[in-house]
C-alpha atoms as a PDB file:
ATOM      1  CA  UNK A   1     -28.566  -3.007  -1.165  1.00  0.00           C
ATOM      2  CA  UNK A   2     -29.968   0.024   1.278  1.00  0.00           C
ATOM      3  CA  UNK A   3     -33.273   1.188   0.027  1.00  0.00           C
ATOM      4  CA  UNK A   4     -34.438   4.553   0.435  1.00  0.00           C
ATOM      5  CA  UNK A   5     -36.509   7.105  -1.519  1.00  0.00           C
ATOM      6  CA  UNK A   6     -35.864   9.925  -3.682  1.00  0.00           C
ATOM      7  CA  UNK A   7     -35.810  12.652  -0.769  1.00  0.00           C
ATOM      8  CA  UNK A   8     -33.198  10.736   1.171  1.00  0.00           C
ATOM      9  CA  UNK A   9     -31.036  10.331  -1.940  1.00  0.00           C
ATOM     10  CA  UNK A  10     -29.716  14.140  -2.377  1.00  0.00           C
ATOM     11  CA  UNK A  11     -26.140  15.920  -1.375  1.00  0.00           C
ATOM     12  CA  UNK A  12     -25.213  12.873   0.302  1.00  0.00           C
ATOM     13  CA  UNK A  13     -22.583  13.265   3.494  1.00  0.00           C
ATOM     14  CA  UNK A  14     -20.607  10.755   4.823  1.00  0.00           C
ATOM     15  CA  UNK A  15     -19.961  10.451   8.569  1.00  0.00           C
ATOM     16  CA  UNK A  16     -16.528   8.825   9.464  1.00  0.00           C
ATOM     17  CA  UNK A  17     -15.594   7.006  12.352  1.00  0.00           C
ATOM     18  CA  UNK A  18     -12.403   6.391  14.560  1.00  0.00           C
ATOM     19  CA  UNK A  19     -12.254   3.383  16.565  1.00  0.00           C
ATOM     20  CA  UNK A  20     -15.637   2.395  18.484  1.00  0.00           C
ATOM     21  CA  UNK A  21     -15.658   2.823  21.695  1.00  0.00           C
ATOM     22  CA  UNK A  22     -16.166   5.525  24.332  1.00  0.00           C
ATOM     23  CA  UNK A  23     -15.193   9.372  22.734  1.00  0.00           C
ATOM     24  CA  UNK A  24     -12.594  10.670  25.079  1.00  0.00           C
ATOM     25  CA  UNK A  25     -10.121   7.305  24.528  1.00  0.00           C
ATOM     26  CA  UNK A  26      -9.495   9.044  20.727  1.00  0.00           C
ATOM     27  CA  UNK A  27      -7.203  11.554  21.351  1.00  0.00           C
ATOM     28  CA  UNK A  28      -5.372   8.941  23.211  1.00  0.00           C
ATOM     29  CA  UNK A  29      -5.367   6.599  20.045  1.00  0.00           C
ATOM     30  CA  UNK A  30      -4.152   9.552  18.113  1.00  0.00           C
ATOM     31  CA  UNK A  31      -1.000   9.285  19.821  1.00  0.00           C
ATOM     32  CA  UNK A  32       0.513   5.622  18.212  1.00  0.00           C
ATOM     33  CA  UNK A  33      -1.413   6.956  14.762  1.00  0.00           C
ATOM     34  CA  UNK A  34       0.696  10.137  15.004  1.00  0.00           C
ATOM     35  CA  UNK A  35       3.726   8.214  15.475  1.00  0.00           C
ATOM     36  CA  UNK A  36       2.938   5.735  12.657  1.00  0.00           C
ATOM     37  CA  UNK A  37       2.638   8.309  10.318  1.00  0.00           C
ATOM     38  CA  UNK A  38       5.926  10.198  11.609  1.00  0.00           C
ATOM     39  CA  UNK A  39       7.927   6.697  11.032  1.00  0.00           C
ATOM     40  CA  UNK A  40       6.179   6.046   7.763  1.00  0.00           C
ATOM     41  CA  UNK A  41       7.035   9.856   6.328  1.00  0.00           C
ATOM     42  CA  UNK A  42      10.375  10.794   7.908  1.00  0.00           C
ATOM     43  CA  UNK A  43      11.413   6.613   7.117  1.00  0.00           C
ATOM     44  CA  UNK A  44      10.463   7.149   3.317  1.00  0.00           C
ATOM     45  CA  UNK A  45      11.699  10.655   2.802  1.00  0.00           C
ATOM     46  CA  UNK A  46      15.138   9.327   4.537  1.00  0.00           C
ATOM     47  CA  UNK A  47      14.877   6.376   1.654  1.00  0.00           C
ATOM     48  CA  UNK A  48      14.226   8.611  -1.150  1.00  0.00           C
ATOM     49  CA  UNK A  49      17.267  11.125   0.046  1.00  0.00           C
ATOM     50  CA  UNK A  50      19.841   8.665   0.608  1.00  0.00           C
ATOM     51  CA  UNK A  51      19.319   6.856  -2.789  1.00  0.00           C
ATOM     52  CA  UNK A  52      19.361  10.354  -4.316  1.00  0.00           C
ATOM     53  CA  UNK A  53      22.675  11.744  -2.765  1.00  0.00           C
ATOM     54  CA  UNK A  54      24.993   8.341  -3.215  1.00  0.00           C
ATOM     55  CA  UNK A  55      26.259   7.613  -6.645  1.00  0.00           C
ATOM     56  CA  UNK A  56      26.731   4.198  -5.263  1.00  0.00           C
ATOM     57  CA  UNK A  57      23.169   3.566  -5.022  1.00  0.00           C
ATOM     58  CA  UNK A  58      22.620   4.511  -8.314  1.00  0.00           C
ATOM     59  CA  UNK A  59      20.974   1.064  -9.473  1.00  0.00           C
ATOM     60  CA  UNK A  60      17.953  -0.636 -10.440  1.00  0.00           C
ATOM     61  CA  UNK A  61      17.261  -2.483  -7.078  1.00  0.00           C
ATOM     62  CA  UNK A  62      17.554   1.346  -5.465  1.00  0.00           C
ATOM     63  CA  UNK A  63      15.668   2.787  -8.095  1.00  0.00           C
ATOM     64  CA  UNK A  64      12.727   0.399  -7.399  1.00  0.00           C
ATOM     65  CA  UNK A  65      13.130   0.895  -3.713  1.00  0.00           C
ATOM     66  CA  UNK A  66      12.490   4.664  -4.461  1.00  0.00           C
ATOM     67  CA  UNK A  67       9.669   4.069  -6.014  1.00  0.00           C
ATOM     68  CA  UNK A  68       8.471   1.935  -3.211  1.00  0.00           C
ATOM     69  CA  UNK A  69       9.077   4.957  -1.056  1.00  0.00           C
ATOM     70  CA  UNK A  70       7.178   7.251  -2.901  1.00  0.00           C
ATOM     71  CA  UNK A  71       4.218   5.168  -3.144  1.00  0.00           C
ATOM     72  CA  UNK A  72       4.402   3.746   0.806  1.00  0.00           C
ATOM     73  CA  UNK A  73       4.370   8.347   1.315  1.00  0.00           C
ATOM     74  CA  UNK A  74       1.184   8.377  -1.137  1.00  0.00           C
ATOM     75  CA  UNK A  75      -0.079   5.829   0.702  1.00  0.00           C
ATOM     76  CA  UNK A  76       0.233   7.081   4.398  1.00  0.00           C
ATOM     77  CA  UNK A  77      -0.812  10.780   3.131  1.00  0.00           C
ATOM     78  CA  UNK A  78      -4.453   9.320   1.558  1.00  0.00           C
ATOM     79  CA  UNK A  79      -5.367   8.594   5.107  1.00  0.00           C
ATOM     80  CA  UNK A  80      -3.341  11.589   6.973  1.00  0.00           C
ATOM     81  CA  UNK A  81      -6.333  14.448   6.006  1.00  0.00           C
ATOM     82  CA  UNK A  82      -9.003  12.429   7.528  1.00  0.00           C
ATOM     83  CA  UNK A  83      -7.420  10.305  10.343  1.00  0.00           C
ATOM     84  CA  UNK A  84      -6.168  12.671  12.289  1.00  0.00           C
ATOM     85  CA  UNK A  85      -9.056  14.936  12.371  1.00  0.00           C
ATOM     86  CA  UNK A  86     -11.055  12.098  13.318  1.00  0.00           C
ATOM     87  CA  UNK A  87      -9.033  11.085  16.418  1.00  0.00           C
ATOM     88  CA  UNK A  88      -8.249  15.048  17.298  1.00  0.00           C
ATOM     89  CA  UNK A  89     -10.874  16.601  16.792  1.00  0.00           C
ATOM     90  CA  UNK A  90     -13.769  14.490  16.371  1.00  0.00           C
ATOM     91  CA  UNK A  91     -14.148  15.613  12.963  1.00  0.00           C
ATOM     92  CA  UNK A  92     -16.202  13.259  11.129  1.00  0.00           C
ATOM     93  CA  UNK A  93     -18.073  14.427   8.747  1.00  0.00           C
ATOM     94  CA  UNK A  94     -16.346  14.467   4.796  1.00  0.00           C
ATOM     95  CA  UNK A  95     -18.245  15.454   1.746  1.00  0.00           C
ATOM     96  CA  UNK A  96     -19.252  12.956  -0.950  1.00  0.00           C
ATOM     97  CA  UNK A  97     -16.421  14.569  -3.780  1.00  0.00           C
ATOM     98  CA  UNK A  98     -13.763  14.376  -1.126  1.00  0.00           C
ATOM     99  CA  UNK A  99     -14.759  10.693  -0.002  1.00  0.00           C
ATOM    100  CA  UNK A 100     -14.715   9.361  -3.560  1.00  0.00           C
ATOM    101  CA  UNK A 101     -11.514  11.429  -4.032  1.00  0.00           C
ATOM    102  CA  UNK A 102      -9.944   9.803  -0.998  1.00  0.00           C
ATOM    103  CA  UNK A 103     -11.079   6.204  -2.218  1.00  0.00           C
ATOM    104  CA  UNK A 104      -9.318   6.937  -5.179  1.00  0.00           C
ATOM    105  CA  UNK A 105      -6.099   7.544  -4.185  1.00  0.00           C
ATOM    106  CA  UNK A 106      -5.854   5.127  -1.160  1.00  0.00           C
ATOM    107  CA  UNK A 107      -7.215   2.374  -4.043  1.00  0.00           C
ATOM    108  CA  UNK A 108      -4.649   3.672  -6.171  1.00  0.00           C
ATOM    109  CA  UNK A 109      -1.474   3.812  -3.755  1.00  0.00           C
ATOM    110  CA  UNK A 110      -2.902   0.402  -2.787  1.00  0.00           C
ATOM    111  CA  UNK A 111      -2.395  -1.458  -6.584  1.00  0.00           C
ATOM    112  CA  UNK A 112       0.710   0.476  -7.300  1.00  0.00           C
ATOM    113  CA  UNK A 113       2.323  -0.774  -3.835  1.00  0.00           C
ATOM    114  CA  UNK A 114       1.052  -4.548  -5.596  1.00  0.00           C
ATOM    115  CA  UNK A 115       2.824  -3.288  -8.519  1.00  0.00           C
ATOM    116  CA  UNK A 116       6.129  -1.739  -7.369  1.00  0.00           C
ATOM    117  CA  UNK A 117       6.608  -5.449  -5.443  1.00  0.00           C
ATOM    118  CA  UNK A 118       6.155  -7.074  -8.524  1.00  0.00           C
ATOM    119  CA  UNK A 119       8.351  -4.799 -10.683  1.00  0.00           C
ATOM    120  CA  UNK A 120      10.953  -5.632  -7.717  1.00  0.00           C
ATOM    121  CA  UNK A 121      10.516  -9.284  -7.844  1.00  0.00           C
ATOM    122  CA  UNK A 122      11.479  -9.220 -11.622  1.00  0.00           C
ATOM    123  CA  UNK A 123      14.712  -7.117 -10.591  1.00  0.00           C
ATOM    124  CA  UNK A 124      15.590  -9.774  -8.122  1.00  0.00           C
ATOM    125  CA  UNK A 125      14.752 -12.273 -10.723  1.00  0.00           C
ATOM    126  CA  UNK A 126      17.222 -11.031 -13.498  1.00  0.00           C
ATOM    127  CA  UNK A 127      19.955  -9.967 -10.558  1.00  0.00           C
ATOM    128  CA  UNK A 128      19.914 -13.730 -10.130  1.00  0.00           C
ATOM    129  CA  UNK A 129      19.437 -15.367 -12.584  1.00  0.00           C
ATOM    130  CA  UNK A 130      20.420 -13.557 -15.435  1.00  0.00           C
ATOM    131  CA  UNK A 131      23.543 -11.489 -13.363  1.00  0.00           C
ATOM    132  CA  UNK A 132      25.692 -11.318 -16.373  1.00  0.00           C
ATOM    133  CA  UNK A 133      22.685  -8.797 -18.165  1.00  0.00           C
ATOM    134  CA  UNK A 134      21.642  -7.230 -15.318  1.00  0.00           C
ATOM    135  CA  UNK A 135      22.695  -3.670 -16.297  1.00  0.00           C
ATOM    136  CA  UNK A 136      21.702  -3.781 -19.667  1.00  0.00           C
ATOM    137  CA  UNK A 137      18.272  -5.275 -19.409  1.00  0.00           C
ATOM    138  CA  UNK A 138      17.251  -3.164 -16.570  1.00  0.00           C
ATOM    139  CA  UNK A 139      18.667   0.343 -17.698  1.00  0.00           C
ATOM    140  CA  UNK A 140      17.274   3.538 -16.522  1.00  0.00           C
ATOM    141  CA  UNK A 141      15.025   3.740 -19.167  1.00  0.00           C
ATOM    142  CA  UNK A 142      13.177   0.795 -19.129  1.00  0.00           C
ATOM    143  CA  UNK A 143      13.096   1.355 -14.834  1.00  0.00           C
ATOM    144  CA  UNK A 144      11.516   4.421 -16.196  1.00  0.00           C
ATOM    145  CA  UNK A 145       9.144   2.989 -18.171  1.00  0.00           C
ATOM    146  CA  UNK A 146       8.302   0.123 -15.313  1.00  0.00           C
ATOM    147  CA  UNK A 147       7.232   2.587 -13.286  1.00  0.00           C
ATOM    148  CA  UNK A 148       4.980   4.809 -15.502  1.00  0.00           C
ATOM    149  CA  UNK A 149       3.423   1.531 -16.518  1.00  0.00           C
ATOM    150  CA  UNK A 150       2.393   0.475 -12.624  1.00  0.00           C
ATOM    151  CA  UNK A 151       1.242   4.178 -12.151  1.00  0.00           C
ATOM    152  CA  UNK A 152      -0.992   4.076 -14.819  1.00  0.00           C
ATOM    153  CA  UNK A 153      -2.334   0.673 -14.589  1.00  0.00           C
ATOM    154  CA  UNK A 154      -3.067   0.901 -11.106  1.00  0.00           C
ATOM    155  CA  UNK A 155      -4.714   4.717 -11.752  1.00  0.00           C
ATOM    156  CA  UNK A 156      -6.855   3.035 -14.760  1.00  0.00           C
ATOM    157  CA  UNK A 157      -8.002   0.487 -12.477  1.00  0.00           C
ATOM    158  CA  UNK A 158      -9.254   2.434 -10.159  1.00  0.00           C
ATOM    159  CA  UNK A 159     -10.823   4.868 -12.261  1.00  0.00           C
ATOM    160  CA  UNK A 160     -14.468   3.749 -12.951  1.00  0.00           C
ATOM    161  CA  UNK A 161     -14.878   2.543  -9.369  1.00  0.00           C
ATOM    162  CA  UNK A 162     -15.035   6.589  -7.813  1.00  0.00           C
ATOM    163  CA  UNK A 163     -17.453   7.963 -11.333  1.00  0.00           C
ATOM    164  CA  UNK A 164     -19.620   4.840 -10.994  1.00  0.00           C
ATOM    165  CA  UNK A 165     -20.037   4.957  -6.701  1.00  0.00           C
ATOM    166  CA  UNK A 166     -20.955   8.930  -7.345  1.00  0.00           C
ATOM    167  CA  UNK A 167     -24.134   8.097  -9.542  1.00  0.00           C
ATOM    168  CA  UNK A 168     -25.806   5.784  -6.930  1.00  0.00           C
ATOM    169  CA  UNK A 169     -28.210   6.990  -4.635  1.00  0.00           C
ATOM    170  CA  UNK A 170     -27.137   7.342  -0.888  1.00  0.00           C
ATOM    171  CA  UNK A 171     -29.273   8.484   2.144  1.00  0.00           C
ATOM    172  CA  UNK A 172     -28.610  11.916   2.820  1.00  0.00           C
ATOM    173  CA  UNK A 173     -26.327  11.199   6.254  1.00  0.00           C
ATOM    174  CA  UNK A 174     -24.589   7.894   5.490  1.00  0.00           C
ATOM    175  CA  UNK A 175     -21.693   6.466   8.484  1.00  0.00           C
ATOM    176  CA  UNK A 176     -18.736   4.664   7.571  1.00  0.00           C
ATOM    177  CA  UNK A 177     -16.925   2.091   9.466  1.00  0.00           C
ATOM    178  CA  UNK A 178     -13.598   3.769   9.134  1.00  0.00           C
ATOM    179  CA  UNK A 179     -12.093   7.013   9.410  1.00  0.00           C
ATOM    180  CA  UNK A 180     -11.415   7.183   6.051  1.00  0.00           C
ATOM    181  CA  UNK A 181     -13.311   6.129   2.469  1.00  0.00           C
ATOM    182  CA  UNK A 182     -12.906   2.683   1.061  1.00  0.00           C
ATOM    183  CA  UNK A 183     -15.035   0.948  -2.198  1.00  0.00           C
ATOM    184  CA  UNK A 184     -16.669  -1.564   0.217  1.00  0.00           C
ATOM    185  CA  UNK A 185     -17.665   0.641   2.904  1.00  0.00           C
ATOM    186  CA  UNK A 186     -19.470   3.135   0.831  1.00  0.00           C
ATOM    187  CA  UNK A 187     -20.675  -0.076  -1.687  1.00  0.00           C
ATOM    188  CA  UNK A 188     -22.809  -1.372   0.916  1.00  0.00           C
ATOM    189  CA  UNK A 189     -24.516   2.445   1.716  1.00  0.00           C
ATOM    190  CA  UNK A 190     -25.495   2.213  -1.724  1.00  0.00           C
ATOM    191  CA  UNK A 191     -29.066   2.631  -2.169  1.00  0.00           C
ATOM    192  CA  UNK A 192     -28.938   1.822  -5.998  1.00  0.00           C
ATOM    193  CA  UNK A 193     -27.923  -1.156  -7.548  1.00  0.00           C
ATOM    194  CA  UNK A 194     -24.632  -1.565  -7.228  1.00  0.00           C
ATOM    195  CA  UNK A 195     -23.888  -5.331  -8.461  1.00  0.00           C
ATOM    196  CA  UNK A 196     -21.701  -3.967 -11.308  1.00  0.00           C
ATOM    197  CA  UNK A 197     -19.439  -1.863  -8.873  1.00  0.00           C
ATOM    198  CA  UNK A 198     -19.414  -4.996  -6.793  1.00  0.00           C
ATOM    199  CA  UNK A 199     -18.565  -7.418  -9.685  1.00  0.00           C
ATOM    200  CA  UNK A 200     -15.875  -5.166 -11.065  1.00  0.00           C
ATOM    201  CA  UNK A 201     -14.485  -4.364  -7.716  1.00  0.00           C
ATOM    202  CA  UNK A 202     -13.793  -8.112  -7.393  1.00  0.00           C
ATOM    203  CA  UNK A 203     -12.509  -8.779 -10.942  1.00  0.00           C
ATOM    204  CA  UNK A 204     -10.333  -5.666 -10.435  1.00  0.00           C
ATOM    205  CA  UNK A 205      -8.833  -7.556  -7.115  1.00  0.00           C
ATOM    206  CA  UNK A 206      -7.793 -10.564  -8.663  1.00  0.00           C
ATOM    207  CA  UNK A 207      -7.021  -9.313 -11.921  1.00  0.00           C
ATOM    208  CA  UNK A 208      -4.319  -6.910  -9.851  1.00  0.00           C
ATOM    209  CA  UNK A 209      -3.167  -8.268  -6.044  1.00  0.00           C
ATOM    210  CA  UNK A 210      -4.134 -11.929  -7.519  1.00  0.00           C
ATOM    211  CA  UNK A 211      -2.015 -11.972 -10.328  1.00  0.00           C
ATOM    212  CA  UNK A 212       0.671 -10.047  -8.842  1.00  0.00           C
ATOM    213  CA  UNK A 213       0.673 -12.348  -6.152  1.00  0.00           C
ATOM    214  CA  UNK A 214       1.267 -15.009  -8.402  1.00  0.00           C
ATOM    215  CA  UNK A 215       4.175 -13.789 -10.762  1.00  0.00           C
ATOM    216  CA  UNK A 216       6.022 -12.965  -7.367  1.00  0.00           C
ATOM    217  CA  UNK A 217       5.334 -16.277  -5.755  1.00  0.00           C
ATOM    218  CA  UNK A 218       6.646 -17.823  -9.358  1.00  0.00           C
ATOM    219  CA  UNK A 219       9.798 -15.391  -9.395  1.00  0.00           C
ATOM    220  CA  UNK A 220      10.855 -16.964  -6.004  1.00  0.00           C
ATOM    221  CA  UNK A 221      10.151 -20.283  -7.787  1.00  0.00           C
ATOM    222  CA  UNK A 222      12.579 -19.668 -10.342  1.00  0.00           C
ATOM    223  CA  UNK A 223      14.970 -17.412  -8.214  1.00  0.00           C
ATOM    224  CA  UNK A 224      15.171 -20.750  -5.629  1.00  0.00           C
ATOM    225  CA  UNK A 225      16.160 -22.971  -8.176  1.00  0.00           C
ATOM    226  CA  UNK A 226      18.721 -21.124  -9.769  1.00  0.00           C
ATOM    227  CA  UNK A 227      20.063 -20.165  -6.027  1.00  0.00           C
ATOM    228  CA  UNK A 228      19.929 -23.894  -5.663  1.00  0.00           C
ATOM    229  CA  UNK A 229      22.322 -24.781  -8.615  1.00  0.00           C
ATOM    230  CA  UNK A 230      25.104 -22.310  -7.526  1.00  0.00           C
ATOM    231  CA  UNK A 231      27.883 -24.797  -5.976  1.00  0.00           C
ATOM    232  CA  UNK A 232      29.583 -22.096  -3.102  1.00  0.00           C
ATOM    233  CA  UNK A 233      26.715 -22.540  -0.043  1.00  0.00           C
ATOM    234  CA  UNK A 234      28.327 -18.986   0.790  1.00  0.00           C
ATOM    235  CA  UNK A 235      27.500 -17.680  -2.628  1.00  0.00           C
ATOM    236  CA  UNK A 236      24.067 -19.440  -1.703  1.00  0.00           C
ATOM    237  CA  UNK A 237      23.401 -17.402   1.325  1.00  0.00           C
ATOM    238  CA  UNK A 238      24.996 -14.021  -0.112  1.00  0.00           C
ATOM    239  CA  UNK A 239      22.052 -14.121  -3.069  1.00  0.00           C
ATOM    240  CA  UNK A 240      19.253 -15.424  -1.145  1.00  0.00           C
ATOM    241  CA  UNK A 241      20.150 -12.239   1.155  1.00  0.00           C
ATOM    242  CA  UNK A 242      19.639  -9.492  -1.267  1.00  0.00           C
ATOM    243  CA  UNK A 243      16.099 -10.945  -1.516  1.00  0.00           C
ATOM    244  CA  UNK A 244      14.990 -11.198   2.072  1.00  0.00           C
ATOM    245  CA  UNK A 245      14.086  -7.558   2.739  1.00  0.00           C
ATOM    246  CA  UNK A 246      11.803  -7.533  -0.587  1.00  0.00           C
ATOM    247  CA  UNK A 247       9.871 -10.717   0.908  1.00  0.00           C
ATOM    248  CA  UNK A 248       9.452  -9.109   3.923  1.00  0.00           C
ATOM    249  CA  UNK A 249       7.960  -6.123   2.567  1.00  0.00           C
ATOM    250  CA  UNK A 250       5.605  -8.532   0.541  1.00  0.00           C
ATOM    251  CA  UNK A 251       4.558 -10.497   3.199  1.00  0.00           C
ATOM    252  CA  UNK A 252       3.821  -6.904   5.539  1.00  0.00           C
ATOM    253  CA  UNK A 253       1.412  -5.814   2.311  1.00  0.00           C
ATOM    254  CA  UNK A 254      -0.019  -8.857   0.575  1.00  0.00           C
ATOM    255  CA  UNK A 255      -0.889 -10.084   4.185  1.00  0.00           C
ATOM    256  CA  UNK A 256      -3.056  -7.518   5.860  1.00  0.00           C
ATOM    257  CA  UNK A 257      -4.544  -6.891   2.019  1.00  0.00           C
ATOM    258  CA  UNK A 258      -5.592 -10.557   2.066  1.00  0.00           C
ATOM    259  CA  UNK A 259      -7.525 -10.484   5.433  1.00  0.00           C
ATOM    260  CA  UNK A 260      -9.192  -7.444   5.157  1.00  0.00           C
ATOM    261  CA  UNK A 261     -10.372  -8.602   1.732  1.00  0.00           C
ATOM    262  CA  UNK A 262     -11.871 -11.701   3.259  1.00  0.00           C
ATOM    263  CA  UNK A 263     -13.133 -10.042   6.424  1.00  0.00           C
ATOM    264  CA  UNK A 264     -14.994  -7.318   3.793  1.00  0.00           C
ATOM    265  CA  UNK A 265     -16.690 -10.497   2.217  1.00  0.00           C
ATOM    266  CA  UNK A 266     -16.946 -13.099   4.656  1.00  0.00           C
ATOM    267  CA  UNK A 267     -16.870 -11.871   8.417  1.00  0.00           C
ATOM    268  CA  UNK A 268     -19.874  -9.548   8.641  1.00  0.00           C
ATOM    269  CA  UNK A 269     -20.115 -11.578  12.338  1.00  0.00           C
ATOM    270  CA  UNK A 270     -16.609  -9.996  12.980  1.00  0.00           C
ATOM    271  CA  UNK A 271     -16.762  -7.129  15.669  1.00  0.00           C
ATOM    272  CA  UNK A 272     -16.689  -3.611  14.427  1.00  0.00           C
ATOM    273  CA  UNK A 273     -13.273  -3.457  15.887  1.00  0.00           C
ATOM    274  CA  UNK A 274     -11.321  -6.230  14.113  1.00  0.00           C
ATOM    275  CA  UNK A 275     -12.561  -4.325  10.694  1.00  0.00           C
ATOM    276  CA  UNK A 276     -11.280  -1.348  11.709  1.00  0.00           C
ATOM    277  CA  UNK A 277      -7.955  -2.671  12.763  1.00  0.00           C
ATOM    278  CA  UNK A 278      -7.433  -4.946   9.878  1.00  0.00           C
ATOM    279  CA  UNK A 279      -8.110  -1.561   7.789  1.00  0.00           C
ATOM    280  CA  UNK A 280      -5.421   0.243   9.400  1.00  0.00           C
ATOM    281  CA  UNK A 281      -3.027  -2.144   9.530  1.00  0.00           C
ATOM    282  CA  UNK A 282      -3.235  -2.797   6.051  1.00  0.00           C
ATOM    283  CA  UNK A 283      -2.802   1.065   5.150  1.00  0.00           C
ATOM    284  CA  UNK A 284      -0.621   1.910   7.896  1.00  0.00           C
ATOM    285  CA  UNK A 285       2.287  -1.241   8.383  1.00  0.00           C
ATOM    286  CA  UNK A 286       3.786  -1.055   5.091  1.00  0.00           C
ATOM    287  CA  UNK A 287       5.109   2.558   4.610  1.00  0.00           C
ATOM    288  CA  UNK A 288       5.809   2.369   8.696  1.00  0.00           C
ATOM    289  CA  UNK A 289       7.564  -0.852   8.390  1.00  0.00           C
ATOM    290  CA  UNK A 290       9.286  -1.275   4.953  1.00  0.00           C
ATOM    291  CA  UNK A 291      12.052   1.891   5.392  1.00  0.00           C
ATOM    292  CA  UNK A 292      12.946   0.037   8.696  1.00  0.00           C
ATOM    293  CA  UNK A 293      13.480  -3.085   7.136  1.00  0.00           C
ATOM    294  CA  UNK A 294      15.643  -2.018   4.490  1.00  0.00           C
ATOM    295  CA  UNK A 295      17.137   0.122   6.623  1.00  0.00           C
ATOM    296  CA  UNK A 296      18.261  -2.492   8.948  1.00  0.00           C
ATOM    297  CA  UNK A 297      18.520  -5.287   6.143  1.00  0.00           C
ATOM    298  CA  UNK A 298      20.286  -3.608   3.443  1.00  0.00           C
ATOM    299  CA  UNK A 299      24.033  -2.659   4.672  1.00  0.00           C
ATOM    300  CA  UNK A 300      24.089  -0.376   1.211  1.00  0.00           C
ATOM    301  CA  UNK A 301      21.115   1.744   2.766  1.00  0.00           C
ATOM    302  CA  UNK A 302      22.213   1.436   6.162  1.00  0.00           C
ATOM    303  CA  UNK A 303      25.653   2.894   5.518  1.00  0.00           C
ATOM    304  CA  UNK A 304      23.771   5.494   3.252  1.00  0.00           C
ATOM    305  CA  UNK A 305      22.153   7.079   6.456  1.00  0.00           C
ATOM    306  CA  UNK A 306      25.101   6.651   8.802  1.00  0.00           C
ATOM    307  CA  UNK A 307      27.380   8.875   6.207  1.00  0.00           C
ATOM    308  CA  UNK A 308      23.785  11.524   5.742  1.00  0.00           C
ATOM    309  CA  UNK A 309      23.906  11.588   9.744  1.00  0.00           C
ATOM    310  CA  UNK A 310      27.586  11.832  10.291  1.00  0.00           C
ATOM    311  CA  UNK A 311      27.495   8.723  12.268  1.00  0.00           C
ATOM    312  CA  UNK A 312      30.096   7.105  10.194  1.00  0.00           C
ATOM    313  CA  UNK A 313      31.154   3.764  11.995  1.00  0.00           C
ATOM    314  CA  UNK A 314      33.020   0.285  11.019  1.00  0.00           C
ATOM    315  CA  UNK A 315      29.450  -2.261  10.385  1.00  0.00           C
END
């Protein structure tokens, strides 16, 4: 906990920073940021547009991959308004409403992303398992319903943390590690005490991306073994590859998530730089990476873009 006195503790600002290092390499890193983002927002919007204009996507592994979309674009846009800025302009400073608004919805995006992968595991898990109910368990309605239910779970989360960090006390400047606002960055500015923020923060974690984790790790369980008792090894390879583009997007977001996690709570040795990186790659990799993985892995979405393009050809 920061101490400081009452006079310190009014209006407080919040300086962000880009990467450390000398000021005129920025606009240089601006240019793979401005990239990332282009991938991650044309990629998703691409996604979201193919799955709308062919009927034969019209399913509930599509539908799910939509809403992956949408929340990969939510994602990459909580970061966009302050990232960019940063690296262009040298724009750094961000008022205290916008910084806890920002947490918000990058904390938000973050848990629904958790989720959306577990909502997908469970669509893998009845596509497999239980193919012969497939359409009528997962109808449009209850996809529907899925969805509303991540969106407002990982909203209610989230909730307390921003209307609990904005009655602390904070010196009146206050510099962040990152170019953007996240719980643990501002926790530790905190001149009040902010054990229950910290506490919850933590229960909130594993109660979310910990037991998430877990019902995703136990649908592959189940999903293996049933894989494992069809006789055709072609039928074998054909099932196990409608699920390898969903593991891959798990493994891009539970990954980084994990070790920037840890490296908030247990590598405070850890250069400046390697929290900074691990913070944007955790933000950054999954809505850049995840439409070019199902673009490439998924010959449904693949063909999708070649017929939006005009580049019809035989795959």
């Amino acid at each position: 906990m920061v101490v400081c006195n009452s006079s310190d503790a009014v209006e407080p600002i919040f300086i962000l920073r880009g990467f450390p290092g000398p000021e005129y390499i920025l606009p240089w890193l601006s240019i793979p940021f401005c990239l990332a983002y282009l991938v991650a927002f044309f990629g998703n919007c691409i996604i979201l547009s193919v799955v709308w204009i062919e009927s034969s996507l019209h399913q509930p592994m599509y539908y799910f991959l939509s809403i992956l979309a949408l929340t990969d674009l939510g994602m990459s846009l909580s970061t966009l308004p302050t990232m960019l800025p940063v690296l262009w302009l040298g724009a750094q400073e961000i008022e205290a409403s916008t910084c806890f608004a920002q947490l918000f919805f990058i904390h938000t995006f973050t848990f629904l992303e958790s989720s959306v992968l577990l909502a997908m595991a469970f669509d893998r898990f009845v596509a497999i398992c239980y193919p012969l109910h497939y359409s009528t368990i997962l109808t449009n309605g209850v996809i529907g319903k899925i969805g509303l239910i991540c969106l407002l779970r990982s909203m209610g989360v989230v909730m307390p943390t921003p209307l609990l960090l904005r009655h602390y006390l904070y010196h009146h400047v206050n510099t962040l590690s990152h170019a953007f606002c996240l719980h643990q960055d501002l926790l530790k500015l905190s001149c009040s005490d902010a054990r229950i923020n910290s506490v919850y923060g933590l229960c909130v974690v594993i109660a979310t991306l910990g037991v998430d984790s877990l019902f995703i790790l136990l649908s592959y369980v189940l999903i293996l073994n049933a894989v494992l008792g069809i006789a055709s090894h072609e039928e074998q390879l054909k099932a196990l590859n409608t699920c390898i583009s969903h593991v891959c997007a798990v493994l891009i977001f539970f990954v980084p998530v994990i070790g920037v996690s840890m490296a908030h709570r247990f590598g405070k040795h850890l250069s400046p730089i390697v929290h900074v990186l691990m913070a944007d790659i955790y933000l950054l990799l999954p809505p850049v990476l995840n439409p070019v993985i199902y673009s490439i892995k998924t010959k449904q979405i693949r063909l999708g873009i070649l017929r939006k393009f005009g580049l019809r050809r035989k795959l």
